[in-house]
Protein backbone atom coordinates (compact mmCIF):
# COMPACT_ATOMS: atom_id res chain seq x y z
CA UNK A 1 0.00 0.00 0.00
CA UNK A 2 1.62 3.06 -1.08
CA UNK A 3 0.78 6.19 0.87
CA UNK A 4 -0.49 9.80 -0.83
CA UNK A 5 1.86 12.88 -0.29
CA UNK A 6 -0.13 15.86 -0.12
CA UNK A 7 1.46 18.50 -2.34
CA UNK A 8 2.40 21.61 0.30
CA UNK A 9 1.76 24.48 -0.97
CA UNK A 10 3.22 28.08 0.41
CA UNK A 11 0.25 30.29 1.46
CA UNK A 12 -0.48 33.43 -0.53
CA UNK A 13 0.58 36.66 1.21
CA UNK A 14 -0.40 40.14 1.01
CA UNK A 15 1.38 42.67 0.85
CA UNK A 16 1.61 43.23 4.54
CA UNK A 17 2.83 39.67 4.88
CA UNK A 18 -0.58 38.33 6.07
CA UNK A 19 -2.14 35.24 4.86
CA UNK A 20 -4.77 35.69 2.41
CA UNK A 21 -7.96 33.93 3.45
CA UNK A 22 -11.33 32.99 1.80
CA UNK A 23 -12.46 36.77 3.29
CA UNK A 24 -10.38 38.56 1.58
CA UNK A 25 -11.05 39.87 -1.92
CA UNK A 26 -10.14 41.45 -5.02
CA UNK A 27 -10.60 45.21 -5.35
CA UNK A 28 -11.00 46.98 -8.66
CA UNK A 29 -8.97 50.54 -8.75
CA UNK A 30 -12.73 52.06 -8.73
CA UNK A 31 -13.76 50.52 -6.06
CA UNK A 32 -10.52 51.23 -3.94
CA UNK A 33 -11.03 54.85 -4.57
CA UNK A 34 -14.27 54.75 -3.13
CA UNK A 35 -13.09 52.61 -0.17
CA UNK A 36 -10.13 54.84 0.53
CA UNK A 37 -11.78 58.29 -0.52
CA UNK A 38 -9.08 58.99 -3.22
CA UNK A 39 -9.35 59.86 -6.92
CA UNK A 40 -7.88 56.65 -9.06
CA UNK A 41 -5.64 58.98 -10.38
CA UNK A 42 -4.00 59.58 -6.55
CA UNK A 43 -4.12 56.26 -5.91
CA UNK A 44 -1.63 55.70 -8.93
CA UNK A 45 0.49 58.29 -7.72
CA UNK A 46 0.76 56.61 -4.35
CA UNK A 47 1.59 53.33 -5.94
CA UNK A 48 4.20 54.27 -7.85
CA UNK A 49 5.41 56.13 -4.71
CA UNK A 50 5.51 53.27 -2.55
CA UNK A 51 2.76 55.07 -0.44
CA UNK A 52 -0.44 52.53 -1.21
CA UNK A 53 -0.49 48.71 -1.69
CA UNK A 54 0.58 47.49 -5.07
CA UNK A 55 -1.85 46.29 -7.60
CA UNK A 56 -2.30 42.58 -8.21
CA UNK A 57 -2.64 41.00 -11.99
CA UNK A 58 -5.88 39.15 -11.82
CA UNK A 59 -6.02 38.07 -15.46
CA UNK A 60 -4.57 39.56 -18.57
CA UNK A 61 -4.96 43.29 -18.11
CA UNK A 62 -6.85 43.64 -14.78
CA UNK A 63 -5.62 44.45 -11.77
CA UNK A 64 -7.31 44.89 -8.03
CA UNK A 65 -5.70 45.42 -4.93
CA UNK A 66 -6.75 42.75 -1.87
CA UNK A 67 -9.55 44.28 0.51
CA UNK A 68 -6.95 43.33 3.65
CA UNK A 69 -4.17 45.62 2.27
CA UNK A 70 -6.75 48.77 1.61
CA UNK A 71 -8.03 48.20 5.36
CA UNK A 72 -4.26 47.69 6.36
CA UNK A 73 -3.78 51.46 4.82
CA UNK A 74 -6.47 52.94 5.88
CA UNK A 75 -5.16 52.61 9.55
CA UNK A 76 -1.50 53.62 8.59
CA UNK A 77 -2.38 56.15 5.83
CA UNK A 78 0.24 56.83 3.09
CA UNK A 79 3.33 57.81 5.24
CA UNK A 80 2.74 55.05 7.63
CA UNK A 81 2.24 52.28 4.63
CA UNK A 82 5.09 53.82 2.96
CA UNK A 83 7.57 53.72 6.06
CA UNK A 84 6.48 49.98 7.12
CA UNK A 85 5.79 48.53 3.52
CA UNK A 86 6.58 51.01 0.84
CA UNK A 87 9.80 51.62 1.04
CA UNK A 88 10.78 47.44 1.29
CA UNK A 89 8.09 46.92 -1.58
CA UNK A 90 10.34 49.50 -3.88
CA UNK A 91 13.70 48.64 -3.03
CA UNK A 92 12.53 44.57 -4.43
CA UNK A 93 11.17 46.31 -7.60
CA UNK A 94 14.45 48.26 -8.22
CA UNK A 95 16.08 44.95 -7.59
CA UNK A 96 14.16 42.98 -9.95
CA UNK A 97 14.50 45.72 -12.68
CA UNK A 98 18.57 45.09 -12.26
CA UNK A 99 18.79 41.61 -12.67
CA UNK A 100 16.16 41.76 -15.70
């Protein structure tokens, strides 16, 4: 009798680090603006500015943040997500741009 091995698989993370769970959800860029009370256009400042979560490919040529990271901003605000995840999410970027 041969015994199964269950495939272990790495959870997904957010941005924050934090598991993603069957709560969480997709956000559309419209629908973040509302959340957060910013234009779209602001909220693409801020993510190229490390200063808002970045946006996740859903499928070919959507993208949606995850409803944890907008509620994780909304108690740090832009400075506060940029000095505990902003600055760390740019420096990878800049790193991956290097080696590519």
């Amino acid at each position: 009798m041969s015994a199964l091995i269950t495939p272990i698989h790495s959870p997904i993370l957010n941005a924050c680090g934090q598991e993603i769970t069957d709560t969480d959800r997709h956000v559309k860029v419209k629908e973040a603006a509302t959340i957060v009370s910013v234009s779209a256009r602001t909220i693409e400042n801020m993510v190229a500015a490390g200063q808002f979560p970045p946006k996740h490919n859903t499928s070919p040529g959507r993208v949606a943040f995850w409803l944890s990271e907008l509620n994780e901003w909304q108690k740090l605000g832009c400075n506060g997500w940029y000095q505990r995840y902003g600055q760390q999410h740019l420096q990878a970027l800049n790193s991956q741009k290097r080696t590519a």
